[in-house]
Structures are given as structure tokens and as C-alpha cells.
Protein backbone atom coordinates (compact mmCIF):
# COMPACT_ATOMS: atom_id res chain seq x y z
CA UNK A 1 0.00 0.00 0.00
CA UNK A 2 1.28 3.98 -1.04
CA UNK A 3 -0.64 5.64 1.97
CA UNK A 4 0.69 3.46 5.42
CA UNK A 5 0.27 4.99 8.70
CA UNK A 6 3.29 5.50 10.36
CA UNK A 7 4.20 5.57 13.40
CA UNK A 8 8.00 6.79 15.08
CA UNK A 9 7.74 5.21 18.50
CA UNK A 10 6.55 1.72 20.28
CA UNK A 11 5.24 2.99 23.79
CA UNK A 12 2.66 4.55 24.98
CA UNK A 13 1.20 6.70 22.76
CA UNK A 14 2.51 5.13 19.78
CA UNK A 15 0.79 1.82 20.58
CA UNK A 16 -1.98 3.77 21.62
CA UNK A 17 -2.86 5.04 18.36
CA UNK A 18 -1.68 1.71 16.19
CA UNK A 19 -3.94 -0.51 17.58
CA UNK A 20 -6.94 2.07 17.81
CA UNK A 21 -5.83 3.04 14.13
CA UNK A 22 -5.99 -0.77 13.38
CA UNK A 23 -9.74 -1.74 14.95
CA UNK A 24 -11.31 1.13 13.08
CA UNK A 25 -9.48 1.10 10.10
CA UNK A 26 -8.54 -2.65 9.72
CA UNK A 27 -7.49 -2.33 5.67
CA UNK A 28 -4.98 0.15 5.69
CA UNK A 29 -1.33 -0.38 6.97
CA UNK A 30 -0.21 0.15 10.01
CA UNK A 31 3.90 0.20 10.58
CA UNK A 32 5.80 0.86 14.07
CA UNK A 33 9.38 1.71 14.08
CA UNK A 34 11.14 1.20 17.68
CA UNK A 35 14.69 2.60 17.70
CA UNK A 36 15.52 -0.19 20.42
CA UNK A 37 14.16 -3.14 21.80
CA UNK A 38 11.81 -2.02 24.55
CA UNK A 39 8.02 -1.50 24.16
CA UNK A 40 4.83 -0.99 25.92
CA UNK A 41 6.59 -0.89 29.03
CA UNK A 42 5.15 0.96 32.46
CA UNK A 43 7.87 3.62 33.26
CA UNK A 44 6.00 4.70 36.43
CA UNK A 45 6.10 1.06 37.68
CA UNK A 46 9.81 1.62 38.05
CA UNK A 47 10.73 2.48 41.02
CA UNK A 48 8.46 -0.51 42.63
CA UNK A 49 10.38 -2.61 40.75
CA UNK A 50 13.82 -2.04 42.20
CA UNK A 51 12.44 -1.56 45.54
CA UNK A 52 11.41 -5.49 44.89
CA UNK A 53 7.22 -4.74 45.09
CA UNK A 54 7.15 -6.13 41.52
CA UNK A 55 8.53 -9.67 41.43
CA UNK A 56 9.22 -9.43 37.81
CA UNK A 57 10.05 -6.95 35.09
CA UNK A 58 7.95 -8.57 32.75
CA UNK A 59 4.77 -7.61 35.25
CA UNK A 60 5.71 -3.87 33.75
CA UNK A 61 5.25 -4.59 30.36
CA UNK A 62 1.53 -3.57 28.64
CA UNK A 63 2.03 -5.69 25.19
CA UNK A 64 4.35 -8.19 23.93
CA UNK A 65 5.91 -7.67 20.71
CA UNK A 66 3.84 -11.01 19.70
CA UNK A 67 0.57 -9.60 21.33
CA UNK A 68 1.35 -6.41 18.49
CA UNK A 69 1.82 -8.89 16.29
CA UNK A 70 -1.60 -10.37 17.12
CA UNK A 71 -3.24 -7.21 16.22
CA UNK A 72 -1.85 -6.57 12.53
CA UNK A 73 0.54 -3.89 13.71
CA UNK A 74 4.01 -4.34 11.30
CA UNK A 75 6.55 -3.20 14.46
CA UNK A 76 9.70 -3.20 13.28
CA UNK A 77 12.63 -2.57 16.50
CA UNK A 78 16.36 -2.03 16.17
CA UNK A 79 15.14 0.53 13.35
CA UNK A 80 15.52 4.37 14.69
CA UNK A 81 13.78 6.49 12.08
CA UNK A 82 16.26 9.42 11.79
CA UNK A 83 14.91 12.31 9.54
CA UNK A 84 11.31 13.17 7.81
CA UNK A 85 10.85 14.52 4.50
CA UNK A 86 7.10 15.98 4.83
CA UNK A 87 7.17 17.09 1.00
CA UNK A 88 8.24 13.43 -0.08
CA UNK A 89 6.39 11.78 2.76
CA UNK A 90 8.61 9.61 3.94
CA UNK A 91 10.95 8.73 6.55
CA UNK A 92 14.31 7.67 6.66
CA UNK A 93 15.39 4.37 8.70
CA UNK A 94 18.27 3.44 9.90
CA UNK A 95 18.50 -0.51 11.57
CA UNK A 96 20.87 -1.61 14.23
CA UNK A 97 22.97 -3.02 11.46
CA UNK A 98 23.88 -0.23 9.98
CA UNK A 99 21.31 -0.51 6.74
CA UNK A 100 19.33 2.64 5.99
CA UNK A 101 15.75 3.28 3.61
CA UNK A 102 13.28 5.14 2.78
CA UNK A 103 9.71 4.44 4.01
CA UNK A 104 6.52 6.11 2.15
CA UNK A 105 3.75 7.43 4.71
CA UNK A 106 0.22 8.65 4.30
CA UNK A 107 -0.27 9.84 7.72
CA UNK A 108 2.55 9.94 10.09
CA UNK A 109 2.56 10.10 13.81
CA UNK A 110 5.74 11.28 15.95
CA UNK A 111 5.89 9.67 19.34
CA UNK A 112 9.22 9.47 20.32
CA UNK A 113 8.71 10.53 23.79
CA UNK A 114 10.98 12.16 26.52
CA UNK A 115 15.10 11.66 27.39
CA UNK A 116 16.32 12.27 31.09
CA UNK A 117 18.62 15.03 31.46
CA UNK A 118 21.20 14.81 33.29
CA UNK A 119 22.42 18.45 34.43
CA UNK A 120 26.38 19.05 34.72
CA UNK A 121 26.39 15.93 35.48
CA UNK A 122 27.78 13.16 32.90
CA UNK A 123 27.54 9.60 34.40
CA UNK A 124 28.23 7.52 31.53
CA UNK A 125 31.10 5.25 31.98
CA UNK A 126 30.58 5.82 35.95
CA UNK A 127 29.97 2.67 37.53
CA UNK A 128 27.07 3.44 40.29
CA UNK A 129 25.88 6.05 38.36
CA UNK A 130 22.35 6.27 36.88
CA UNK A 131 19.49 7.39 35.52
CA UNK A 132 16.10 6.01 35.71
CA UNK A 133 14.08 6.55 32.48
CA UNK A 134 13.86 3.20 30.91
CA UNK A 135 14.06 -0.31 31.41
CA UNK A 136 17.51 -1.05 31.11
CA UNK A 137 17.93 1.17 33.24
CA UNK A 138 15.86 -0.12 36.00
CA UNK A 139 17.17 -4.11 35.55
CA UNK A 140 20.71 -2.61 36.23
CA UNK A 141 20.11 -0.51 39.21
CA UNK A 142 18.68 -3.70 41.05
CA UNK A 143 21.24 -5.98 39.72
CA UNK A 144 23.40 -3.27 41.13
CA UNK A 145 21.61 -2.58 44.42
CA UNK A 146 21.55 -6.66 45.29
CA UNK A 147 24.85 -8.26 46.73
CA UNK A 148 26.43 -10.46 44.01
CA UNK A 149 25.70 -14.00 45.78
CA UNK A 150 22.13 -12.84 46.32
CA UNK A 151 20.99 -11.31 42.78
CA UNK A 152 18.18 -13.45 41.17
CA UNK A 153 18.64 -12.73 37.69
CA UNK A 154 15.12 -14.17 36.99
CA UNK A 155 13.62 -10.43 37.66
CA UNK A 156 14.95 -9.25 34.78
CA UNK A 157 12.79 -11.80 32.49
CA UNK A 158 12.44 -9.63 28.88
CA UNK A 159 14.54 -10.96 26.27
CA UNK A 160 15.04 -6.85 25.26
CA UNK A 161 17.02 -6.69 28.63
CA UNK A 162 20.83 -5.65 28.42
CA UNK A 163 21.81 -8.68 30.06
CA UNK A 164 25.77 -7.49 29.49
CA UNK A 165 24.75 -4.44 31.41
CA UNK A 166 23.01 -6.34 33.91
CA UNK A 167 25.03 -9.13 34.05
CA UNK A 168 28.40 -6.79 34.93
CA UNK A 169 26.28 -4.71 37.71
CA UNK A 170 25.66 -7.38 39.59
CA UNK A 171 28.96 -8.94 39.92
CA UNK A 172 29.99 -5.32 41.96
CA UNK A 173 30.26 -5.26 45.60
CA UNK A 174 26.43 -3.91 46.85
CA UNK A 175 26.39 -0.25 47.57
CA UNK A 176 25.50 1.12 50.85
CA UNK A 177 24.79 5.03 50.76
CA UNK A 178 23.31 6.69 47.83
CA UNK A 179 22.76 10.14 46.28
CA UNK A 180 19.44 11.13 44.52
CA UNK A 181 20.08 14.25 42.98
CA UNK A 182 16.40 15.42 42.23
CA UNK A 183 13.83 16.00 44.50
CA UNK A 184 11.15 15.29 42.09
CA UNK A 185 8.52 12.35 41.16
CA UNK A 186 11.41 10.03 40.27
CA UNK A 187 13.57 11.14 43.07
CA UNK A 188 11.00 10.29 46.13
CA UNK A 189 9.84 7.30 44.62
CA UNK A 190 13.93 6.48 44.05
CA UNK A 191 13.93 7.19 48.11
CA UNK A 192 11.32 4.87 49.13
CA UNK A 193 12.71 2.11 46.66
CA UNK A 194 16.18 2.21 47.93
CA UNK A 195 15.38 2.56 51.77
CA UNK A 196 13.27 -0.63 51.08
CA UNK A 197 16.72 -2.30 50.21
CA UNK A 198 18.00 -1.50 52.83
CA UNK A 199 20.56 1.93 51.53
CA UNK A 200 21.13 4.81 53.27
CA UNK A 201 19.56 7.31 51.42
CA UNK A 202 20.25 10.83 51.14
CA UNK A 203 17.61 13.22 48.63
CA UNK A 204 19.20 16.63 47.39
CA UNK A 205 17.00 19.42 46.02
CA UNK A 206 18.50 22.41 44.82
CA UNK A 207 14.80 24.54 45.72
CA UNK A 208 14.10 25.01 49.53
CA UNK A 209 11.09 21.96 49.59
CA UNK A 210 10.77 19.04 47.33
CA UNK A 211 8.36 18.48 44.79
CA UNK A 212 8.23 22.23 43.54
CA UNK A 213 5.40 21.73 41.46
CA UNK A 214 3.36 20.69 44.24
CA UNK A 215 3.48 23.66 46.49
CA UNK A 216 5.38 24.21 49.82
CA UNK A 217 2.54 22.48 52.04
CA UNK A 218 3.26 19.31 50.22
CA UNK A 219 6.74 19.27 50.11
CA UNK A 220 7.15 19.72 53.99
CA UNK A 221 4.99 17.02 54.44
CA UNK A 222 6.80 14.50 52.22
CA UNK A 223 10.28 15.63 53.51
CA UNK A 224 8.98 14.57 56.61
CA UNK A 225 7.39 11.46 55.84
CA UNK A 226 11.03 10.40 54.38
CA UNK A 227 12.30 11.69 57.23
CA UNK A 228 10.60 9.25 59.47
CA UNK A 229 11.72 6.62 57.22
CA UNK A 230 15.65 7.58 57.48
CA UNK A 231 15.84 9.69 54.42
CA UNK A 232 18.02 12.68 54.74
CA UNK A 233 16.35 14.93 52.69
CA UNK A 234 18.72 17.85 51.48
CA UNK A 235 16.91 20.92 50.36
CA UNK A 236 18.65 24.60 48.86
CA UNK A 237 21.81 21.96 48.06
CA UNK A 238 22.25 21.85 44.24
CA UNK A 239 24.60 19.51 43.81
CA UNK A 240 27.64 20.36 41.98
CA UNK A 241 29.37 17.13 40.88
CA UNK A 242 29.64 13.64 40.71
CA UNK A 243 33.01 12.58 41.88
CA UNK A 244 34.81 9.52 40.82
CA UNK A 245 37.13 7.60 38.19
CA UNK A 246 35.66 4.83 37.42
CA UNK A 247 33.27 3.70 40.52
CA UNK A 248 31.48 6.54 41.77
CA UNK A 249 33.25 8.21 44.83
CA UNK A 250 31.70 11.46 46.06
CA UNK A 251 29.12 14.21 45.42
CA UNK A 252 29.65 17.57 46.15
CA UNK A 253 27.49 19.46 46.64
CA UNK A 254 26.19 23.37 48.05
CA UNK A 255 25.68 24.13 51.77
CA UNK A 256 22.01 24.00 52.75
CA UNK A 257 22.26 27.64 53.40
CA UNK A 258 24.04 28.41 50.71
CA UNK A 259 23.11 31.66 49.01
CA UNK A 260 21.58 32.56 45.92
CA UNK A 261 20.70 29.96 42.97
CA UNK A 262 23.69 30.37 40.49
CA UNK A 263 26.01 32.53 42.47
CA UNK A 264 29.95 31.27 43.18
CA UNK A 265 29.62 29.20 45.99
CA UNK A 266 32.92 28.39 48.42
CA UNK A 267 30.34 26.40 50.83
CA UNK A 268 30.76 23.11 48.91
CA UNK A 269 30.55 19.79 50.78
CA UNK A 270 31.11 16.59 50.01
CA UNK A 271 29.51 13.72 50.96
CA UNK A 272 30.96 9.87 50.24
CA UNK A 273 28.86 7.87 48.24
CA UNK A 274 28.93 4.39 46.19
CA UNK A 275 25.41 5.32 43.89
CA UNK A 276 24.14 7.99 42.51
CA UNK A 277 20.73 8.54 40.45
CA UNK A 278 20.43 11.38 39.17
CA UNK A 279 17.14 12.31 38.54
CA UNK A 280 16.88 16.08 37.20
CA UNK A 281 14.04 15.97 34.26
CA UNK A 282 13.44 15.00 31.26
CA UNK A 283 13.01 16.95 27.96
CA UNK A 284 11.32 15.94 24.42
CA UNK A 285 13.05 14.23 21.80
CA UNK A 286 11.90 16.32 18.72
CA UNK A 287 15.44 15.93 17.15
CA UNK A 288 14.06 13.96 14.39
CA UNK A 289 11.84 16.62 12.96
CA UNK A 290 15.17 19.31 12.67
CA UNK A 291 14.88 20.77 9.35
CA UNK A 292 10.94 20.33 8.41
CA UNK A 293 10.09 23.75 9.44
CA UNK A 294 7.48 22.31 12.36
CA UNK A 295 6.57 24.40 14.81
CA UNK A 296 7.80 23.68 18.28
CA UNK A 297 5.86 25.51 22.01
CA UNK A 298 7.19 24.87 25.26
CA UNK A 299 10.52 23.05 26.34
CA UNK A 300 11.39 22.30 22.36
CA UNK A 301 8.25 19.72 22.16
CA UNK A 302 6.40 19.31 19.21
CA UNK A 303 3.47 22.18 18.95
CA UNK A 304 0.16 20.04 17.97
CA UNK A 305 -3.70 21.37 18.09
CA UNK A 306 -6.68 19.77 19.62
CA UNK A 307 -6.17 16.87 17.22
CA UNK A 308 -2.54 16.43 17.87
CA UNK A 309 -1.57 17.87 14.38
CA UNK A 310 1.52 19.28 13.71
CA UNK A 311 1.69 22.15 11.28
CA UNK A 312 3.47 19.92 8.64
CA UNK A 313 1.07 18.10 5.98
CA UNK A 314 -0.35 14.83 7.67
CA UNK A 315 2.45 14.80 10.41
CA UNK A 316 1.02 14.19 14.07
CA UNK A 317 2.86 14.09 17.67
CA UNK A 318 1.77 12.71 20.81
CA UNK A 319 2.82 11.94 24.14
CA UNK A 320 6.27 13.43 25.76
CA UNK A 321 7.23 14.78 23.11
CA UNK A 322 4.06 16.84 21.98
CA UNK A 323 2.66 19.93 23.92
CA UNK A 324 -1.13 19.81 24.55
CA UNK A 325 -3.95 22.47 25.89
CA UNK A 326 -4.08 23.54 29.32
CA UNK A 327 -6.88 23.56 30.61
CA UNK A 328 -6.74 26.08 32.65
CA UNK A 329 -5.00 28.82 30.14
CA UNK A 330 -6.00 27.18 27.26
CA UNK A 331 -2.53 28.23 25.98
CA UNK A 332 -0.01 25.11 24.74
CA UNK A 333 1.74 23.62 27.60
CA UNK A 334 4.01 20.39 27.52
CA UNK A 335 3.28 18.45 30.67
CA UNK A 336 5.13 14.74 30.13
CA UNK A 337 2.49 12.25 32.03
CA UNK A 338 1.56 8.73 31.27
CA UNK A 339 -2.78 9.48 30.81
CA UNK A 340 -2.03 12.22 28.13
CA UNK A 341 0.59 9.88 26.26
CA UNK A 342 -2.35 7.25 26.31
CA UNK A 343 -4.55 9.26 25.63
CA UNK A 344 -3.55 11.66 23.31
CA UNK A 345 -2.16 8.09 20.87
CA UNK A 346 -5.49 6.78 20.92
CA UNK A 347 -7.47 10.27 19.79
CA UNK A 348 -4.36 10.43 16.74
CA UNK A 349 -5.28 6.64 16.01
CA UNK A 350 -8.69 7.34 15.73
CA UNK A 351 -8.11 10.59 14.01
CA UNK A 352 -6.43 8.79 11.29
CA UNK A 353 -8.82 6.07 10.80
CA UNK A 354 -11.63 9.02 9.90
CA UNK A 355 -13.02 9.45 13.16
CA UNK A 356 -11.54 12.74 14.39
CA UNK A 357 -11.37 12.89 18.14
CA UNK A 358 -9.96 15.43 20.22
CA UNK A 359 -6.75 14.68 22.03
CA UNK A 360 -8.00 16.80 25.27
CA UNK A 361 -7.00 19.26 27.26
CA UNK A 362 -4.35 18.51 29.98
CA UNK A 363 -4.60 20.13 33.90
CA UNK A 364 -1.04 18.46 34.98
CA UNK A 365 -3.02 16.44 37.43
CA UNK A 366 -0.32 14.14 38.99
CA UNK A 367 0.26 11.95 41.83
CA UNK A 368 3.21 10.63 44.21
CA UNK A 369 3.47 8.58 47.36
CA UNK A 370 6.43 8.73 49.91
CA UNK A 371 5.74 5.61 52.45
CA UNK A 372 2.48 6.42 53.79
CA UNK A 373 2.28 9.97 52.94
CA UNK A 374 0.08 10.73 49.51
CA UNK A 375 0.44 13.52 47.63
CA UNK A 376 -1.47 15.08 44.69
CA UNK A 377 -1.64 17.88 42.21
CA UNK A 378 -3.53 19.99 39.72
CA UNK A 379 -3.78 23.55 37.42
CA UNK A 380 -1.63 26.36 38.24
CA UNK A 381 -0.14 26.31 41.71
CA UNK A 382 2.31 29.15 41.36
CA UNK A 383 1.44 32.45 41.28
CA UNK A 384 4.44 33.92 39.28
CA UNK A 385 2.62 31.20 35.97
CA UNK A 386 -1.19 32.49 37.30
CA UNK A 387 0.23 36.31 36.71
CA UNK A 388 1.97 35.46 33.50
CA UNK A 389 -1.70 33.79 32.09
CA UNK A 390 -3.70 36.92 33.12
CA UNK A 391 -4.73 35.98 36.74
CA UNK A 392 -4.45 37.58 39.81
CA UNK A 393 -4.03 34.61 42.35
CA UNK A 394 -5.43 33.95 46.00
CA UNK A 395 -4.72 30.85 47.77
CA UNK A 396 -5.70 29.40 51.02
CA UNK A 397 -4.36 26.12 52.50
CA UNK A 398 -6.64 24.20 55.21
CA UNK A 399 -5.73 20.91 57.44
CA UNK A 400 -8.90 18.83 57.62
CA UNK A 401 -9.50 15.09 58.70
CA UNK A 402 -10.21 12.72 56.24
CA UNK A 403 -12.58 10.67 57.59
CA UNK A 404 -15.52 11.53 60.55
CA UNK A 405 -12.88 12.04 63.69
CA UNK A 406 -14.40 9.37 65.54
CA UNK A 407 -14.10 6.85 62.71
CA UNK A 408 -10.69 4.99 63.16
CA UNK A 409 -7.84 6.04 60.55
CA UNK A 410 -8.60 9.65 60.29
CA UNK A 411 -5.85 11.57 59.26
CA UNK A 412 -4.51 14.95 58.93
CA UNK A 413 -4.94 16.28 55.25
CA UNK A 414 -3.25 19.76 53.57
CA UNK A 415 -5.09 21.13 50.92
CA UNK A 416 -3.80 23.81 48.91
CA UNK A 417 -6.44 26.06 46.27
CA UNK A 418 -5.35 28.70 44.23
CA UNK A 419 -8.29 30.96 42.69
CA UNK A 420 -8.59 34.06 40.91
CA UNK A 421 -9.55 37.26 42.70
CA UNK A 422 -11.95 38.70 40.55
CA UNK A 423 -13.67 35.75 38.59
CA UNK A 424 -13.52 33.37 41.09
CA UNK A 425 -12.19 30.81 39.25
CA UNK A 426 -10.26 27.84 40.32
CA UNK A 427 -6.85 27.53 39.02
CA UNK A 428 -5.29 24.70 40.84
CA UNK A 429 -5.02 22.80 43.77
CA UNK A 430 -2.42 20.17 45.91
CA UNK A 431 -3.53 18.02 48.41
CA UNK A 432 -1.17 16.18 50.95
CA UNK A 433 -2.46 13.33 53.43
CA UNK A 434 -1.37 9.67 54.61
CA UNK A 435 -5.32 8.61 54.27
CA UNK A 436 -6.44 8.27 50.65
CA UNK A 437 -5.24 12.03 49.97
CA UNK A 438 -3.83 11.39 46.49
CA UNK A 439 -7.31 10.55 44.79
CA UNK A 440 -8.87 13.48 45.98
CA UNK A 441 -6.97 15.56 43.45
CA UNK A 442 -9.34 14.12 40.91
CA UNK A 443 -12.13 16.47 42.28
CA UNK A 444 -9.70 19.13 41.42
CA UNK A 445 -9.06 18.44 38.27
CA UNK A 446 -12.65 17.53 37.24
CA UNK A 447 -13.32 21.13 38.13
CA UNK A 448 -10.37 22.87 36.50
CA UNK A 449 -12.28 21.21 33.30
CA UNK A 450 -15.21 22.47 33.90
CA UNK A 451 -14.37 25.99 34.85
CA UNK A 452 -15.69 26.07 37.75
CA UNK A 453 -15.16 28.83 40.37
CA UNK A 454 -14.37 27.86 44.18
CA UNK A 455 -18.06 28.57 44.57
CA UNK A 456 -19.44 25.98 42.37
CA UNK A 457 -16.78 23.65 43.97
CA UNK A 458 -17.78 24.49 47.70
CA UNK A 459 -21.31 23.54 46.55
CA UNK A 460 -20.24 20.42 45.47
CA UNK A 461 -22.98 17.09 46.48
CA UNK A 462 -19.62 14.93 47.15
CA UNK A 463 -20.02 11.68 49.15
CA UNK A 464 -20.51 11.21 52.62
CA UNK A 465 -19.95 8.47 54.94
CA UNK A 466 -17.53 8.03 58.02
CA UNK A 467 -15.56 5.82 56.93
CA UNK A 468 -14.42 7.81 53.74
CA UNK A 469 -15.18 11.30 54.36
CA UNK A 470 -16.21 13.88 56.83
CA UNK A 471 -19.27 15.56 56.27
CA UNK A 472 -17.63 18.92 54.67
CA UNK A 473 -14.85 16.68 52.57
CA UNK A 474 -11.08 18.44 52.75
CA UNK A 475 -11.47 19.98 49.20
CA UNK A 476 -14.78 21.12 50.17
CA UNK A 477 -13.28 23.00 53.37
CA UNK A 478 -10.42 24.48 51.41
CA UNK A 479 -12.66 26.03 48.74
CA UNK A 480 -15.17 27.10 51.30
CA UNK A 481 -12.32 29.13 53.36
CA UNK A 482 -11.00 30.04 49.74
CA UNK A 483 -14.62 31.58 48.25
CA UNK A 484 -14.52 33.72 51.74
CA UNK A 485 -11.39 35.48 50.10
CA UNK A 486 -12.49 36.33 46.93
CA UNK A 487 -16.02 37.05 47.54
């Protein structure tokens, strides 16, 4: 067939949108080009992985390569597609052997996802360094993390695994103190993984509370719940470098009260170490599209509209690489989270078939657990972003119970809403709790889609019952203290 759909990218989104393209248009082609070996794998799941809460690294894969088969998908792996042509409409493919072509596309979609950053810092060729953004990744910090005589290597059951890599990380002496460097989602889930094999764990965060997207309140109460576990949690201490020849040695990093963000710093400290994971961000790989003329919005990802077009002829992107529509600003925003990967693939699959479906907007709802303490988010949080989009912020932060106090398990929960003074608007919210706090954000985000102001929120008919809520639930305390200050 002359008119394929292609698609640049086997995971989430790019899976997504092959097999939706396939059930509703089951006659026309349908090719998958995977510049490695890995696909359809969970990269949230992780961190529960190393810590050992997932027996297997097979339990974080969504689809076998066979299973694609299954479905009249034509994946090809080993074949990284390296430039686009939009006014030939093709692609050009290079496979791990060195062989390169030309592949003809009707429709193409771009889902090549994200790529950790790694700062300053360069930790290739450092043993006990790593990052943690894909799978190989992940089978050779636990190879790493185990002691040599007590590694199973059944964990790491994929055939795609780098069993070299794995292989020569678990024949090293077991580490014993570790560096996160990165005090967001990855690193506190990192934390928790590593304390629960048995590391001494210390979390640096070059802001003054982790989780910076989530608001102060939050952050304090994760720092404390790792805390409580034995994390030393280091916050306003960037660290600096990574020390070491060819085992990691050292970091060094800034004094805790060390002055302003990029200034010279003498306070440097260093503190022994035998791992590092650094853990900094990610950013979108949009490296194939150089020279097309597409357009590109926030952090370099690929600018798309409601239906995940690009600006080029036919040419799609979803998922880490592609911004989306806040919903809140209704301006492009690139927030990289697993639901709009999935969900933005399927809308281009479906797109493509001839049933044109929104990808939808995105709030940045997000979640993340330290131990017992739950933490959520949604919208705009911070008022220097509320300004910038044309709003003039209010906030209020309340402590409610979760449950009726005389029900057992009641707990303390922090909620965090941030209106607008004149409309009344909701913006955003956080939440923080160790009681079933995190799923709460949803009631957020619902109403940041609905543009609803605190008002309409407050007046909310949520559910009732002692043993899940009180009778005014948290969020429906923190809006009602909230609507009192811009009324």
C-alpha cells in the first residue's frame, strides 16, 4: 500500500494510536518503528520494581511484541527512524545493522517521547551512576543494588534486557549510601525504593522543599514522611558534581544555606557515596523533525492542536514529546504524564482512521506517594505562571480530617487552592495526606475542566460516609475558606 500509517515510536502513545488506528481502520497499513528493543513498558512502575514490590520486570510490560503482532501492527525494532521529509512523505530508517531506507507514509505520527537530562552531570562510563528513564535502566540498578551471591537474575525476564549491562552490575560489591540528585517524582519514589533495600539514602534538592510543582505544604509534608523513614532529605543543596574515576566516589554538593541559585559558591561539601541517580528531568526528543520547518511551544516539544496535528502536511505528535492544551490557560503547555501519552495516541489513532477525536486538554493532574504519605496535584499552583496567564491569584491552605474524627484512621490532610480574585475561578489545587489524599486531586481536576469557580466547587454534592469522608470533605473545606477570600 502507497498511503501506510506511520508511526515513530513503540510505547505509549505510539501503541496507543496503532492498535486504535488498526480496529477502526482494519485495511490500511499500520507500521511501528522502535529505535531499540523495549516496548509498551510501564515507566511509572519503576521504582516498585527495584524496591522489589514487583517480582518481575515482565509484570511492567503492557504488550508483547507477539501480542502487536496479534493485532496486525508491522513493528519493526532495532530501526531508529532518523529524519522526515514531509514534502516526499517519507521517513528515513536506519536498523541496528547499519542498513538505511526510505519508508513512504500517508499519515505519520511522531511519538518518540521524553530523554532524562542529566544536568552538569555526565555519568556515563561511571559505575554506580544512573538514571532512571527506561528499562535497562531499571534491571541494572537492582542488579546493582543486590549483593552479588544474592541477585536473582530471573527479575529481569524480557529478552530486550541488556543482560551485558546487567550481568556486569551485579557482579559489583552492593552499595551502601546513595545520592538522589532530584527531589522530584522520580527522586522520592527512588527514596522509598532504595530505603526498602535497605541503603542509606540521602535526597538533594537544589529549591528550599521538594516536589516544587506541588506547592510548599506538600513538600514539607513529604520531607517529613522520608524523614521518618531515614531519608536525609537535602533541600537549597544543588549539587555540583559527581566525583569519581571509574566507581562513583563522592558528590559535592552546596551548603544547605548556601546563598543565591547560580552565584559562586565556596560552601561546597562533600559527601561519600557508592550510587548515585540522578534524577533532574526530562526533555522531548523532537530531534528527528530538525529541518521540516514544524513548529515547536514549550521546552522544544512538538506544537500540535486539539487533534494532535503538527503544522506539517499529515504529520502528528503525541505523548512526551508533543505539547497539549491547558486547561486552565488554554494556551499550549508540555506536561510529560503517562494518561495524556495514552490518551492523546489513541485520539491520533482514531483521528487517522476518519473518526476525528480530540486529544483533550491537559490540567497536569499528577500523583506521588512517599511511604504512607500521599500527595497530589492539579492547574496552576504558582502564582508567578497564574500572573503570567492573566490571573491575579489567591490561595488558602486548610488541614482537615479525612474521615468523621471518631471513625478509626482519620488523618490529617493539607489542601492547597489557588483561585482568581476577581472571577472566582479555580486555578489549581495540591492536596497532601497519609489517608487516601492522592485521589482526591481528581475532584480538582474535574473542576479545572469544567471551569468552575471555588463557589461551584464548595457547593459540590460529594459523598458522605464516616468511613471515607467527613461531612464537609477536605477539598470542600479548602474552597469554602478560599470563596470567603475572593467574595
Amino acid at each position: 500500500m502507497s498511503d501506510p500509517f506511520v508511526v515513530v515510536g513503540a510505547d505509549a502513545a505510539g501503541l496507543s494510536a496503532a492498535s486504535k488506528f488498526r480496529r477502526t481502520a482494519p485495511d490500511r497499513e499500520v507500521v511501528v518503528f522502535e529505535k531499540g528493543r523495549w516496548i509498551s513498558y510501564a515507566y511509572c512502575g519503576m521504582p516498585y520494581f527495584i524496591e522489589g514490590r514487583v517480582e518481575r520486570m515482565s509484570n511492567l510490560l503492557s504488550l508483547s511484541p507477539s501480542e502487536v503482532d496479534e493485532r496486525g501492527i508491522d513493528l519493526r525494532r532495532d530501526c531508529e527512524v532518523v529524519a522526515v521529509d514531509p514534502d516526499a512523505k517519507t521517513v528515513a530508517v536506519e536498523t541496528v545493522e547499519g542498513d538505511r531506507f526510505e519508508q513512504p507514509y500517508g499519515d505519520l505520527l511522531v511519538a518518540t517521547g521524553g530523554r532524562a537530562t542529566t544536568g552538569p552531570f555526565d555519568v556515563r562510563g561511571l559505575d554506580g551512576a544512573f538514571t532512571l528513564h527506561d528499562m535497562d535502566a531499571a534491571a541494572a540498578i537492582d542488579a546493582y543494588v543486590a549483593e552479588p551471591d544474592a541477585y536473582d537474575p530471573e527479575r529481569a525476564d524480557v529478552s530486550a534486557v541488556d543482560r551485558e549491562r546487567v550481568e556486569r552490575n551485579a557482579a559489583m560489591t552492593a552499595p551502601e549510601t546513595v545520592a538522589i540528585v532530584g527531589g522530584g517524582y522520580v527522586g522520592v519514589e527512588t527514596a522509598e525504593a532504595l530505603v526498602g533495600r535497605g541503603l542509606d539514602v540521602h535526597l538533594f534538592h537544589r529549591s528550599d522543599h521538594l516536589l516544587s510543582d506541588f506547592g510548599a505544604a506538600v513538600g514539607e509534608r513529604v520531607e517529613a514522611a522520608l524523614a521518618d523513614r531515614g531519608v536525609t532529605v537535602h533541600t537549597n543543596a544543588p549539587v555540583e558534581s559527581i566525583v569519581g574515576d571509574d566507581r562513583i566516589e563522592a558528590i559535592a554538593f552546596g551548603d544547605e544555606d548556601g546563598g543565591d541559585e547560580g552565584a559562586d559558591r565556596t560552601d561546597v561539601q562533600t559527601l561519600a557515596v557508592d550510587m548515585a541517580i540522578v534524577g533532574v528531568g526530562i526533555r522531548p526528543n523532537a530531534d528527528l523533525l530538525d529541518g521540516t520547518g514544524v513548529d515547536l511551544g514549550e521546552g522544544g516539544a512538538v506544537r500540535t492542536d486539539e487533534y494532535g496535528r503538527t503544522n506539517l502536511t499529515d504529520v502528528y505528535a503525541a505523548g512526551d514529546c508533543a505539547t497539549a492544551r491547558h486547561a486552565v490557560t488554554g494556551e499550549d503547555a508540555w506536561m510529560p504524564l503517562g494518561l495524556t501519552a495514552n490518551r492523546a495516541g489513541r485520539a491520533v489513532g482514531a483521528t487517522v482512521a476518519g473518526d476525528p477525536t480530540p486529544v483533550g486538554d491537559i490540567a497536569a493532574t499528577a500523583v506521588v506517594k512517599a511511604f504512607d504519605m500521599e500527595a497530589g496535584r492539579a492547574g496552576i499552583l504558582d502564582d508567578a505562571a497564574a500572573r503570567e496567564a492573566g490571573f491575579d491569584p489567591v490561595r488558602e491552605t486548610v488541614t482537615a480530617g479525612s474521615r468523621s474524627g471518631y471513625y478509626p484512621g482519620a488523618a490529617e490532610t493539607d489542601v492547597t487552592l489557588v483561585a482568581d480574585r476577581d472571577t472566582g475561578r479555580l486555578l489549581g489545587g495540591s492536596i497532601a495526606g497519609p489517608d487516601r489524599a492522592a485521589v482526591r486531586i481528581d475532584t480538582v481536576a474535574t473542576a479545572l475542566e469544567a471551569d468552575m469557580t471555588v463557589g461551584d466547587v464548595e457547593r459540590l454534592d460529594l459523598a458522605y460516609a464516616p468511613p471515607f469522608s467527613p461531612v464537609w470533605d477536605p477539598i470542600l473545606v479548602a474552597a469554602k475558606v478560599l470563596n470567603g477570600s475572593v467574595a
